[in-house]
N, C-alpha and C. Protein backbone atom coordinates (compact mmCIF):
# COMPACT_ATOMS: atom_id res chain seq x y z
N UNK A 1 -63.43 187.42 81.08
CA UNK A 1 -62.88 188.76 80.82
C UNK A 1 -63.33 189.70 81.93
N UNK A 2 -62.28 190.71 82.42
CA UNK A 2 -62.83 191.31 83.44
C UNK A 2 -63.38 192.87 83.19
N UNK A 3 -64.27 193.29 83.32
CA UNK A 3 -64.95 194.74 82.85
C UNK A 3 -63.93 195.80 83.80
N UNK A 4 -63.60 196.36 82.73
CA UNK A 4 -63.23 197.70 83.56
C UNK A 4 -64.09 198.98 84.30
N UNK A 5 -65.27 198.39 84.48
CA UNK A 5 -66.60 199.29 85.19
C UNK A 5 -67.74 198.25 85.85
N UNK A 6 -67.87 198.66 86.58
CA UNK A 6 -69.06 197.70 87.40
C UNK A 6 -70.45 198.63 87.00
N UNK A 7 -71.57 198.03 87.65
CA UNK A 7 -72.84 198.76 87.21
C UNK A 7 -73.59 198.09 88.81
N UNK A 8 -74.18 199.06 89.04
CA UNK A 8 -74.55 198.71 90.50
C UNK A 8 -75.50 197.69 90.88
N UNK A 9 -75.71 196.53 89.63
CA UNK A 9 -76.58 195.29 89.39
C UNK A 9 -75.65 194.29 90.33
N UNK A 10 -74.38 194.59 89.73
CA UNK A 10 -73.54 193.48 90.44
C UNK A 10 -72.56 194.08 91.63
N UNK A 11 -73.03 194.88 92.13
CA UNK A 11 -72.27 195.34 93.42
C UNK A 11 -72.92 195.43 94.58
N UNK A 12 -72.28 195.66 95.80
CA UNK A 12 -73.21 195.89 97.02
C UNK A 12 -72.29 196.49 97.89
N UNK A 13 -72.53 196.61 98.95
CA UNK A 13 -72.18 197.71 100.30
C UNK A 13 -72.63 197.22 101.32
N UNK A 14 -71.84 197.07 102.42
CA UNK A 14 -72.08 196.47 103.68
C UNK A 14 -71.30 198.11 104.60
N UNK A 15 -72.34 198.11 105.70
CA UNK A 15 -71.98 199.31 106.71
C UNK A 15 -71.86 198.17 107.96
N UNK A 16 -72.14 197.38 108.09
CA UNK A 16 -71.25 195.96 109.64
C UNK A 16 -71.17 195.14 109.14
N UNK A 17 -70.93 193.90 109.60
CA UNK A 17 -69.97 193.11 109.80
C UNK A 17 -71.51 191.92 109.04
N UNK A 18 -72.68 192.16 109.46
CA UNK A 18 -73.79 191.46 109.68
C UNK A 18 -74.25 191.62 108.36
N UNK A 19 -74.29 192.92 108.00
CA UNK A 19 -74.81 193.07 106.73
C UNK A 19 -73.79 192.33 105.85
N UNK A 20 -72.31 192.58 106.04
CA UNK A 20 -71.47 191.51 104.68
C UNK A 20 -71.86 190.49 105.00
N UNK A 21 -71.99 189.78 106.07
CA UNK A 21 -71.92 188.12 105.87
C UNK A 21 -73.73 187.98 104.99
N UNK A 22 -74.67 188.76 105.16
CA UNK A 22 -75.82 188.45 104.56
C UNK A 22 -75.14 188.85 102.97
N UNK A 23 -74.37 189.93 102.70
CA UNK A 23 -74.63 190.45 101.02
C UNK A 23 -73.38 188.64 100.67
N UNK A 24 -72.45 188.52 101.39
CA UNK A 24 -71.74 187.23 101.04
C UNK A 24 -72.55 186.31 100.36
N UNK A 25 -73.58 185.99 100.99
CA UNK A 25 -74.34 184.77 101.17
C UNK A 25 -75.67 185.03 99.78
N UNK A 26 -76.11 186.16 99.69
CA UNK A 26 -76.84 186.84 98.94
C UNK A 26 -76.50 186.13 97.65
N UNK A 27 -75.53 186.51 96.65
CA UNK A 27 -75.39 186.15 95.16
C UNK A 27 -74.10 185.55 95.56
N UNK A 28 -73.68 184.74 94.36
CA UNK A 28 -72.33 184.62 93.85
C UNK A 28 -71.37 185.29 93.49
N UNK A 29 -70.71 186.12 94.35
CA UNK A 29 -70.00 186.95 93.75
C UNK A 29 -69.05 186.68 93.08
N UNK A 30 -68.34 187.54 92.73
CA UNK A 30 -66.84 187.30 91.82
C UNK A 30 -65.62 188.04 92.65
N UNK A 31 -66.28 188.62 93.72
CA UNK A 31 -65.27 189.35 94.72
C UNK A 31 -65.56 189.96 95.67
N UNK A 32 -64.95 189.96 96.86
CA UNK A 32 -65.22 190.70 97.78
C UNK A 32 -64.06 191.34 98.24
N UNK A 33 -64.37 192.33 98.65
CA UNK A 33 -63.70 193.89 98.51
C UNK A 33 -63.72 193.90 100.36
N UNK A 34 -62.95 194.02 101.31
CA UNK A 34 -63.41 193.94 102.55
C UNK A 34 -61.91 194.80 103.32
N UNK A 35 -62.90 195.66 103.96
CA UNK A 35 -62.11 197.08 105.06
C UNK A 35 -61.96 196.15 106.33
N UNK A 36 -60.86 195.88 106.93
CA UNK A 36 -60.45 195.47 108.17
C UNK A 36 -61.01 195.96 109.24
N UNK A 37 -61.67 197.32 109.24
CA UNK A 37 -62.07 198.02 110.66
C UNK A 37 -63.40 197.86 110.36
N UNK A 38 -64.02 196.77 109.84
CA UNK A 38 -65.73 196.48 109.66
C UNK A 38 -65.89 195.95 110.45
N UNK A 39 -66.80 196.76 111.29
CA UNK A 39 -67.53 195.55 112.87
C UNK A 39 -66.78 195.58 113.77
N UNK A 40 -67.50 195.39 114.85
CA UNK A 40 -66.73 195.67 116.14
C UNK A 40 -65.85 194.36 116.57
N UNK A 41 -66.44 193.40 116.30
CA UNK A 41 -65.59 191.76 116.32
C UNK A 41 -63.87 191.56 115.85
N UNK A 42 -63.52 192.72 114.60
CA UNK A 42 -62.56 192.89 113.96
C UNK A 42 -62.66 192.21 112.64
N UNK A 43 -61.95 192.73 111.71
CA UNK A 43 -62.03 192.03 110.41
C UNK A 43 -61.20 191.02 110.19
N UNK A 44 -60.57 190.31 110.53
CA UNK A 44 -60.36 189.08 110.65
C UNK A 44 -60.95 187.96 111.03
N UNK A 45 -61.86 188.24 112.12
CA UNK A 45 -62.58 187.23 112.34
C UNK A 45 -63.75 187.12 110.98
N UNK A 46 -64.36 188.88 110.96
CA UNK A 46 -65.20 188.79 109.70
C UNK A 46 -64.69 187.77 108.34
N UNK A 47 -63.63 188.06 108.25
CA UNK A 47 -62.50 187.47 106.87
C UNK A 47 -63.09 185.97 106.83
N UNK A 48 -62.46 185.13 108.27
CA UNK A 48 -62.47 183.55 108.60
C UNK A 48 -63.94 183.38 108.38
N UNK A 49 -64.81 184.05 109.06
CA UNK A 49 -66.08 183.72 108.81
C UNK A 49 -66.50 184.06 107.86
N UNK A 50 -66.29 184.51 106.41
CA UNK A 50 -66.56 184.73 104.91
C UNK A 50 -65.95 183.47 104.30
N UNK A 51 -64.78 183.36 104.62
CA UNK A 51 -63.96 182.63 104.00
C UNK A 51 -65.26 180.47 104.16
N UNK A 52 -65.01 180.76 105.71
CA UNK A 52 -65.80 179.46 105.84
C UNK A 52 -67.42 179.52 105.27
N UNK A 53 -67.99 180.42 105.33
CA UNK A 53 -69.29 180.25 104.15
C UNK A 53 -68.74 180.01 102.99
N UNK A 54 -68.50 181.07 102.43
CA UNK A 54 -68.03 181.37 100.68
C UNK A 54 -66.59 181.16 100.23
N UNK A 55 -65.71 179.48 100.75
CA UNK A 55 -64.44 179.79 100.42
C UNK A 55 -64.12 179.88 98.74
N UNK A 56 -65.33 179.59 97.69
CA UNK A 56 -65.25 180.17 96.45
C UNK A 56 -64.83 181.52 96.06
N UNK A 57 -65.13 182.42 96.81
CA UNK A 57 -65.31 183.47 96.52
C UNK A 57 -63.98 184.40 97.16
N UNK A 58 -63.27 184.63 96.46
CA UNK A 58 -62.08 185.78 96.37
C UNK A 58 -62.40 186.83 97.61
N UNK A 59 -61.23 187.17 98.33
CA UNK A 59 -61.57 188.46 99.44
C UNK A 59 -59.94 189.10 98.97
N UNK A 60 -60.54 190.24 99.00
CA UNK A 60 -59.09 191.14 98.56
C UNK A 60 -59.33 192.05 99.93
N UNK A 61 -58.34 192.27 100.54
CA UNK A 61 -58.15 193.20 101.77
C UNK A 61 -58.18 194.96 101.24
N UNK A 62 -59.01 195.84 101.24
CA UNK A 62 -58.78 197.24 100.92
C UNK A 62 -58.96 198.16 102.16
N UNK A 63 -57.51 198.40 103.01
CA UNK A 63 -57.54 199.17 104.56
C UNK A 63 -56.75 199.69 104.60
N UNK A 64 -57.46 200.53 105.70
CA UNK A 64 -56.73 201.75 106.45
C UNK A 64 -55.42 201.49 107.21
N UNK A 65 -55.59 200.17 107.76
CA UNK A 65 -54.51 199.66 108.42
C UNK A 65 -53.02 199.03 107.54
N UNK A 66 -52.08 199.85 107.71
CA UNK A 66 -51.08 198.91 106.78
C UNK A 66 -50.35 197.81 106.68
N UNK A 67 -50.23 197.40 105.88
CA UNK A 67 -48.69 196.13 105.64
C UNK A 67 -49.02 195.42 107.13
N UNK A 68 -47.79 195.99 107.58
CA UNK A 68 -46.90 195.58 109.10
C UNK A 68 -47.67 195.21 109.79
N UNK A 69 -48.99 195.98 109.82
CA UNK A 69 -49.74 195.85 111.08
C UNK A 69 -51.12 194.21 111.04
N UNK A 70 -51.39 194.27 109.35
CA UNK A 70 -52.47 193.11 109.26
C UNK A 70 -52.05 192.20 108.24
N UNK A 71 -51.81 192.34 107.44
CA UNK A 71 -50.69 191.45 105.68
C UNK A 71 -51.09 190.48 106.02
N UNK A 72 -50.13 190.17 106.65
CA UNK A 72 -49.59 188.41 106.99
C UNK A 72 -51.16 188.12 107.53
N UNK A 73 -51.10 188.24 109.01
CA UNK A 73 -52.69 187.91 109.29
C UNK A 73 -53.48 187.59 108.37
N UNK A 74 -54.05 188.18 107.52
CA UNK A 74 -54.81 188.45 106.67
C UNK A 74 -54.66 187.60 105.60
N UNK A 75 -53.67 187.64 104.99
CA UNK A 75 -53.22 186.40 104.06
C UNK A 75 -53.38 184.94 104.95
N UNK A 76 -52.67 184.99 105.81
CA UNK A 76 -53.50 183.65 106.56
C UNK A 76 -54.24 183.08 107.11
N UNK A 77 -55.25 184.37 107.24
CA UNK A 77 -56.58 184.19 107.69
C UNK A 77 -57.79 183.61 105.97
N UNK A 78 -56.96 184.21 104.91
CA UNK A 78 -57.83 183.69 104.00
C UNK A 78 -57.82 184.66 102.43
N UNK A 79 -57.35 185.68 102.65
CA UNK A 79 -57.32 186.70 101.75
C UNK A 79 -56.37 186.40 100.78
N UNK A 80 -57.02 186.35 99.48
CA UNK A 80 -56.25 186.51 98.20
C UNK A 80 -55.37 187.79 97.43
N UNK A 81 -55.65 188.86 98.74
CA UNK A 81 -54.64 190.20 98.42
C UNK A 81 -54.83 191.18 99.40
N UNK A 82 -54.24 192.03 99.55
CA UNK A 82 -53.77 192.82 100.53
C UNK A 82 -53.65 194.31 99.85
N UNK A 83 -54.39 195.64 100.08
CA UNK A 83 -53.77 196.43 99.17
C UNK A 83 -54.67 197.71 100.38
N UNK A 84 -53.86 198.96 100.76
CA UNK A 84 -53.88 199.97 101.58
C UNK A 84 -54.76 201.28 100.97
N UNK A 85 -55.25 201.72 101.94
CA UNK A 85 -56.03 203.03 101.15
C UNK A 85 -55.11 204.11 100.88
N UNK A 86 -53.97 204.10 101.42
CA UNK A 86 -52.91 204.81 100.61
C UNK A 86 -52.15 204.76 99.72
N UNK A 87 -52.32 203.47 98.98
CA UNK A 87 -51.95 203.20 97.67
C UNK A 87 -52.73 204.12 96.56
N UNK A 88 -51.42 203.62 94.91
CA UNK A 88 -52.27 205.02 94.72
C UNK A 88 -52.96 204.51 93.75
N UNK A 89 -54.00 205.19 93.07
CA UNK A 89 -55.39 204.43 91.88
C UNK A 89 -54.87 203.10 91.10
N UNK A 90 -54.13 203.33 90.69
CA UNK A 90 -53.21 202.52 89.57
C UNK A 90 -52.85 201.10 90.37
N UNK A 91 -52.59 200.94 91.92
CA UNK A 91 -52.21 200.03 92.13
C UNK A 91 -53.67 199.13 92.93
N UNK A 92 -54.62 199.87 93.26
CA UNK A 92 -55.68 199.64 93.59
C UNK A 92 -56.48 198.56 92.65
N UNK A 93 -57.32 199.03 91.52
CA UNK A 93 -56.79 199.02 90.36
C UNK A 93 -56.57 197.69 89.29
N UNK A 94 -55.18 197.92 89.80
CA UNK A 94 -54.37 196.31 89.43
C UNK A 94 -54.58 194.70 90.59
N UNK A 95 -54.77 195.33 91.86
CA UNK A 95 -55.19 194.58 92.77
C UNK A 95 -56.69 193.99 92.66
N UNK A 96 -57.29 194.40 92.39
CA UNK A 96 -58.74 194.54 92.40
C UNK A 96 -58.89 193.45 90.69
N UNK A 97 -58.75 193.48 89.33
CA UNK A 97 -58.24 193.35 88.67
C UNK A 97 -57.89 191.58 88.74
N UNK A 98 -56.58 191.79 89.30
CA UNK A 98 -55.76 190.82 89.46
C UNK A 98 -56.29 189.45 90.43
N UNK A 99 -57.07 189.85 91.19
CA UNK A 99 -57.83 189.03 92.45
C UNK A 99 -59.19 188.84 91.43
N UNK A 100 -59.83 189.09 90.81
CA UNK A 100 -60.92 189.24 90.17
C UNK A 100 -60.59 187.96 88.59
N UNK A 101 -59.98 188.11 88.38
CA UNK A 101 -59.21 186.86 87.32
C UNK A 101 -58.68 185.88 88.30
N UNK A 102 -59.12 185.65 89.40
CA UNK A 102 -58.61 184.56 89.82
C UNK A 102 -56.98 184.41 90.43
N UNK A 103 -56.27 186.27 90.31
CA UNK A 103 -55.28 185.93 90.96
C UNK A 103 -54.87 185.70 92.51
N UNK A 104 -53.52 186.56 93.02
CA UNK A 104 -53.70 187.09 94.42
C UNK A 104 -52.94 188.07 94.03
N UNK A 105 -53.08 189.16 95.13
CA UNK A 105 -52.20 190.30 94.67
C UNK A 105 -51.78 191.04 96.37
N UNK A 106 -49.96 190.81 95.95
CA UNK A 106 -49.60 191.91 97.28
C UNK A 106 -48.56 192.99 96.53
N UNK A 107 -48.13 193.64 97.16
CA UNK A 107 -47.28 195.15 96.92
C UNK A 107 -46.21 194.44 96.86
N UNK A 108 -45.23 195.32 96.51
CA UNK A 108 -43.91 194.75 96.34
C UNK A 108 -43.10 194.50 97.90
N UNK A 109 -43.81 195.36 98.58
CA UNK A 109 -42.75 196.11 100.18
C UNK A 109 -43.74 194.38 100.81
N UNK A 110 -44.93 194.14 100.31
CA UNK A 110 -45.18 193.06 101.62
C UNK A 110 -44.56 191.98 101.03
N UNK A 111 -44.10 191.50 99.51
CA UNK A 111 -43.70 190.54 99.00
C UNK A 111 -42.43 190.36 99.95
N UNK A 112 -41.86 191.27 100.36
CA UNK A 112 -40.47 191.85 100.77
C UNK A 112 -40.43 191.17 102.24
N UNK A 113 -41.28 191.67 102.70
CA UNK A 113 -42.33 190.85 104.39
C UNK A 113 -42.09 189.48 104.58
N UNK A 114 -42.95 189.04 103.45
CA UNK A 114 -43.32 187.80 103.29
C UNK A 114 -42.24 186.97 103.04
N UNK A 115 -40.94 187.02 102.53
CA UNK A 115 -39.94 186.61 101.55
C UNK A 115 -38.87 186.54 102.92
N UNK A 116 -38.63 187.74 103.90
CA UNK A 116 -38.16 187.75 105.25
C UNK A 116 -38.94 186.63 106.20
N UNK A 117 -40.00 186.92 106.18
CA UNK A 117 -40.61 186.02 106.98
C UNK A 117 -40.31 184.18 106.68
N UNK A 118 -40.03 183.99 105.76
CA UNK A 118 -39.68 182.63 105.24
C UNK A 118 -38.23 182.62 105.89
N UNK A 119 -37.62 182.84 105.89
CA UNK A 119 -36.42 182.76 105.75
C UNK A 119 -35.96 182.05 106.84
N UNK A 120 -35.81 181.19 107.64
CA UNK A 120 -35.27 180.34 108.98
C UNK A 120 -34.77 181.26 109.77
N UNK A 121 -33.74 182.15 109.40
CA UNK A 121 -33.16 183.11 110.77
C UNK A 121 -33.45 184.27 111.23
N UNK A 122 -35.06 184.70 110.34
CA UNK A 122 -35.48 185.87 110.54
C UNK A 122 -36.25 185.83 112.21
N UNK A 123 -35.63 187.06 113.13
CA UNK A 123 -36.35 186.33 114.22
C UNK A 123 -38.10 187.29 113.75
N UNK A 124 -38.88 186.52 114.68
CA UNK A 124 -40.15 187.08 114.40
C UNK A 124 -40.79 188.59 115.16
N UNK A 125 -41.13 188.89 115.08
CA UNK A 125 -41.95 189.92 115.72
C UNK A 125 -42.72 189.76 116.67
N UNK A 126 -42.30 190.38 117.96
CA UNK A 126 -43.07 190.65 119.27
C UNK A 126 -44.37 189.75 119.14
N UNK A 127 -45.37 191.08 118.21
CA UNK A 127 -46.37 190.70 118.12
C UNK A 127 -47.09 189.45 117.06
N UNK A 128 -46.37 189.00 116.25
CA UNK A 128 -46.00 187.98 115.60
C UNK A 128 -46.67 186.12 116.33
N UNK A 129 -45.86 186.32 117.41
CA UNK A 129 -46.38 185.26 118.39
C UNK A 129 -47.84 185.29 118.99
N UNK A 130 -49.15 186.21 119.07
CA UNK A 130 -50.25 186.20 119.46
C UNK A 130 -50.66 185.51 118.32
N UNK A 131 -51.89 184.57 118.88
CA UNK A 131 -52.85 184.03 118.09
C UNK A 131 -53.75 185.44 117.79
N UNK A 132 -54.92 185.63 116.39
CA UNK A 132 -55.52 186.38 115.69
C UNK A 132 -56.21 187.12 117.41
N UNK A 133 -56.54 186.46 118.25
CA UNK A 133 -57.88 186.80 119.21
C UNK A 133 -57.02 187.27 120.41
N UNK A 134 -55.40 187.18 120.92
CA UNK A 134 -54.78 188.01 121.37
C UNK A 134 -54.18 189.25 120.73
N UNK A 135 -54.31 189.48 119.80
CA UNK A 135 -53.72 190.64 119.22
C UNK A 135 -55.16 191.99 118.86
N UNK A 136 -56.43 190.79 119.18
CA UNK A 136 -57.23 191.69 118.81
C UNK A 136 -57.02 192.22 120.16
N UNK A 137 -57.28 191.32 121.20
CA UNK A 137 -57.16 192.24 122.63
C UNK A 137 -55.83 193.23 122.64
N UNK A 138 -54.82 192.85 122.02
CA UNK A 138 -53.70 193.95 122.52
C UNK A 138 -54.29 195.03 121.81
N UNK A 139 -55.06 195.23 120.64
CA UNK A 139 -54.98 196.50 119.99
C UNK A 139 -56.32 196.94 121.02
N UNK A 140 -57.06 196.64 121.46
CA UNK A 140 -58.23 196.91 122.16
C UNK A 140 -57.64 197.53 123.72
N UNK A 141 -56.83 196.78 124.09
CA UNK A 141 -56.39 197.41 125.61
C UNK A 141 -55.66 198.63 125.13
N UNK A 142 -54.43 198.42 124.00
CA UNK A 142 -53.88 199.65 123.88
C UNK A 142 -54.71 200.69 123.20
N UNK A 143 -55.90 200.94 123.05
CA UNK A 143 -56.25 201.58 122.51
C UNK A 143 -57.24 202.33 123.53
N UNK A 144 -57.38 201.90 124.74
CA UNK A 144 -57.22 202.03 125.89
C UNK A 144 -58.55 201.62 127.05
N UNK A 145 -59.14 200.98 126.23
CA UNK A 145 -60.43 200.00 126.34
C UNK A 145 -60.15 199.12 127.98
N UNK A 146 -61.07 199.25 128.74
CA UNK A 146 -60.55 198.84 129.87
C UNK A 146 -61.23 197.10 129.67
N UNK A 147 -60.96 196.05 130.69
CA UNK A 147 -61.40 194.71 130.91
C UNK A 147 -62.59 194.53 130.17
N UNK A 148 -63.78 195.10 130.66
CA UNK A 148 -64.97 195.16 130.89
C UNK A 148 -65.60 195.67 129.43
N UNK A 149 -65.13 196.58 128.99
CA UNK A 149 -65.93 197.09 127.86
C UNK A 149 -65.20 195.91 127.02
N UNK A 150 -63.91 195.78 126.68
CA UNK A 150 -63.43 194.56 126.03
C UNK A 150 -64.46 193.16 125.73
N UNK A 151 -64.59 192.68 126.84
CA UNK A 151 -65.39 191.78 127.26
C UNK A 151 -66.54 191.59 126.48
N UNK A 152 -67.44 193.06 126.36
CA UNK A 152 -68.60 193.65 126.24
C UNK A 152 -68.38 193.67 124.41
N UNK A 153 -67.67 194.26 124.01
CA UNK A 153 -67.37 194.00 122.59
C UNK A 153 -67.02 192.85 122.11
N UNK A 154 -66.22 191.77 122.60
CA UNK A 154 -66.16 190.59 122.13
C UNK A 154 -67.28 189.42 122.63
N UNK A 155 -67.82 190.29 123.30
CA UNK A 155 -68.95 189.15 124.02
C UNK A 155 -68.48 187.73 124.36
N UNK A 156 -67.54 188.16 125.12
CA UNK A 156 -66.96 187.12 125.76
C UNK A 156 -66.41 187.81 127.28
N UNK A 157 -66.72 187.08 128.85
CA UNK A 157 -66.09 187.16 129.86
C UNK A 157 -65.54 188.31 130.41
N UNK A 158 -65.19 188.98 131.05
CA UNK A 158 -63.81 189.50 131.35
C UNK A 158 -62.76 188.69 132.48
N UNK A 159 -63.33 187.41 132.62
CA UNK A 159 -62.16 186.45 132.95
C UNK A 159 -61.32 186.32 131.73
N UNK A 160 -62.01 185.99 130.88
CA UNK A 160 -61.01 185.46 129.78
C UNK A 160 -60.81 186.32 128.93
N UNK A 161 -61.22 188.12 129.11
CA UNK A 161 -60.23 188.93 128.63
C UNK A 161 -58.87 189.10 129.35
N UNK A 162 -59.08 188.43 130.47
CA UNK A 162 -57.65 188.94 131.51
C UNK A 162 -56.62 187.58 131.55
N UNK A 163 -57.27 186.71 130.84
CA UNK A 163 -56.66 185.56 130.62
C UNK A 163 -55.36 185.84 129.32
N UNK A 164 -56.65 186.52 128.23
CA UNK A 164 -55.59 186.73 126.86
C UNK A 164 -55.00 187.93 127.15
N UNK A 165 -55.01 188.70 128.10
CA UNK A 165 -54.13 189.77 128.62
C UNK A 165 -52.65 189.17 128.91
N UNK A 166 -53.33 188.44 130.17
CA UNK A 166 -51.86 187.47 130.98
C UNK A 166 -51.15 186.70 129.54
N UNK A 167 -51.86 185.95 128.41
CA UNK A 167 -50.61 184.93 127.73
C UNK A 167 -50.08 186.48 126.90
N UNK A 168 -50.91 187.84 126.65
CA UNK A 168 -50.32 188.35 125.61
C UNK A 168 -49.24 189.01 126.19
N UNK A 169 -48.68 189.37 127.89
CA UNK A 169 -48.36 189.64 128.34
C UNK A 169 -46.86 188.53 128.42
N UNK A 170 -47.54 187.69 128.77
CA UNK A 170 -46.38 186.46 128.92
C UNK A 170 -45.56 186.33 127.43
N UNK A 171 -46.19 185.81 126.65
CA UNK A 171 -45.28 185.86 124.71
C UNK A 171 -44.27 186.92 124.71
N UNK A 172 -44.51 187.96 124.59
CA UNK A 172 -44.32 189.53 124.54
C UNK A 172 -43.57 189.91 125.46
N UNK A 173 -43.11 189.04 126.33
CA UNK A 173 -42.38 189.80 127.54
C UNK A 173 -42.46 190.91 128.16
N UNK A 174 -43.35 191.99 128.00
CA UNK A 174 -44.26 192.78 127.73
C UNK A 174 -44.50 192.79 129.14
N UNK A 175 -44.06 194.02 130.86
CA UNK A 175 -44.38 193.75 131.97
C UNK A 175 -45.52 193.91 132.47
N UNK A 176 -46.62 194.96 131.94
CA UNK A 176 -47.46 195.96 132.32
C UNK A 176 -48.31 196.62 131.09
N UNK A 177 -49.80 196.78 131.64
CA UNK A 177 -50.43 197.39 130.75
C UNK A 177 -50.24 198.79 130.35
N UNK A 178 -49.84 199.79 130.31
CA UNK A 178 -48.47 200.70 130.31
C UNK A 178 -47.59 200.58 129.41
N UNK A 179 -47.13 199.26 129.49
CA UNK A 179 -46.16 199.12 128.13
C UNK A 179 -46.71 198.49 127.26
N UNK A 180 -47.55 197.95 127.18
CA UNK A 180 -48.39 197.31 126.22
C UNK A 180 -49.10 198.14 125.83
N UNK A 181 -49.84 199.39 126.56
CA UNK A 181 -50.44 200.34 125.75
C UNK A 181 -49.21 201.30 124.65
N UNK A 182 -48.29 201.36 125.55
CA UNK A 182 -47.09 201.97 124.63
C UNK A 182 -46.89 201.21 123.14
N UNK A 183 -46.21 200.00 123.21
CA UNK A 183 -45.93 199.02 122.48
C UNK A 183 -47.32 199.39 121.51
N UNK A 184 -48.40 198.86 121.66
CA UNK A 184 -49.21 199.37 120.59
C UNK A 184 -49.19 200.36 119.90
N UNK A 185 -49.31 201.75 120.40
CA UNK A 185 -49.35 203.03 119.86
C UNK A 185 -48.21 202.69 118.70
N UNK A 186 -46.91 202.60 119.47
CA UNK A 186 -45.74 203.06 118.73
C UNK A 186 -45.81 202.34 117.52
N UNK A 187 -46.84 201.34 117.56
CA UNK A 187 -46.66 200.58 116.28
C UNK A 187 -47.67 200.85 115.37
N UNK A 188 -48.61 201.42 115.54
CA UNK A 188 -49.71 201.85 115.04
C UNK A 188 -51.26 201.03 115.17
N UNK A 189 -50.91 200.25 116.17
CA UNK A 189 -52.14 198.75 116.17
C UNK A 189 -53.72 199.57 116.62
N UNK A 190 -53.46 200.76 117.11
CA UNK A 190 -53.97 201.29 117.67
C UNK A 190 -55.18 202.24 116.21
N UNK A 191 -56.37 202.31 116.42
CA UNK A 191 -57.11 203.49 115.33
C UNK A 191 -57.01 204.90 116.34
């Protein structure tokens, strides 16, 4: 049966990325509640790496970022629901709820996504074609992060940030960092 009130015995709070994977690992939970913009790594990777400790344990997506921009990702990175901080109490709520009994829970508009996305003749989306670790770089360049600090946040190279530049460049047809910073904005990939 699921309580309609928690008591702060069985809850916790993570402020990075370091602290969730310790509170993960901590108890057994019955859920995890997880903001996409946790940690500088991105929350997806956080997600995969929850998921591969604790794949018992339920992750419901609750972000700033909407639908279009993480859903899908997210659902296939490991998440049993998807639900926006602009949703309103009631559907929060039911998500939270619903993932907590063991369901999954998406909105009606991503069911809508998801249901297109199946479909054989739907063509896909631009950004659609990046693997999880090029798209983190596109939102990182467009957001206007040069090689180097990139690099410095993923702790990885800046050869091989300019590497996932060039394939995200190549997929995307995408000529110039210019339009790729554009292309981001306009879509919102950008905080």
């Amino acid at each position: 049966m699921f309580a309609d009130s928690f008591t702060e015995a069985n809850c916790g709070e993570a402020a990075s990325s370091q602290e969730a994977i310790q509170l993960a690992m901590a108890e057994p939970w019955d859920l995890i509640i997880l903001e996409l913009s946790l940690g500088c790594n991105g929350g997806l990777d956080l997600l995969k790496q929850i998921r591969r400790m604790q794949p018992q344990i339920p992750v419901l997506i609750f972000t700033v970022y909407g639908e279009q921009q993480y859903a899908l990702r997210a659902i296939r990175a490991g998440a049993v629901g998807y639900v926006t901080k602009v949703s309103c109490a009631a559907e929060v709520v039911r998500a939270v709820k619903k993932v907590a009994q063991g369901g999954r829970f998406i909105s009606a508009t991503l069911a809508e996504t998801l249901s297109e996305h199946l479909q054989s003749n739907h063509p896909e989306s631009v950004h659609d074609q990046l693997s999880d670790r090029e798209f983190q770089v596109m939102r990182l360049i467009g957001s206007g992060k040069t090689i180097s600090q990139i690099a410095a946040l993923l702790s990885i190279s800046d050869k091989t940030v300019s590497t996932y530049r060039a394939r995200i460049l190549e997929k995307t047809g995408i000529k110039n960092t210019a339009e790729l910073i554009r292309y981001s904005v306009e879509r919102g990939f950008v905080d």
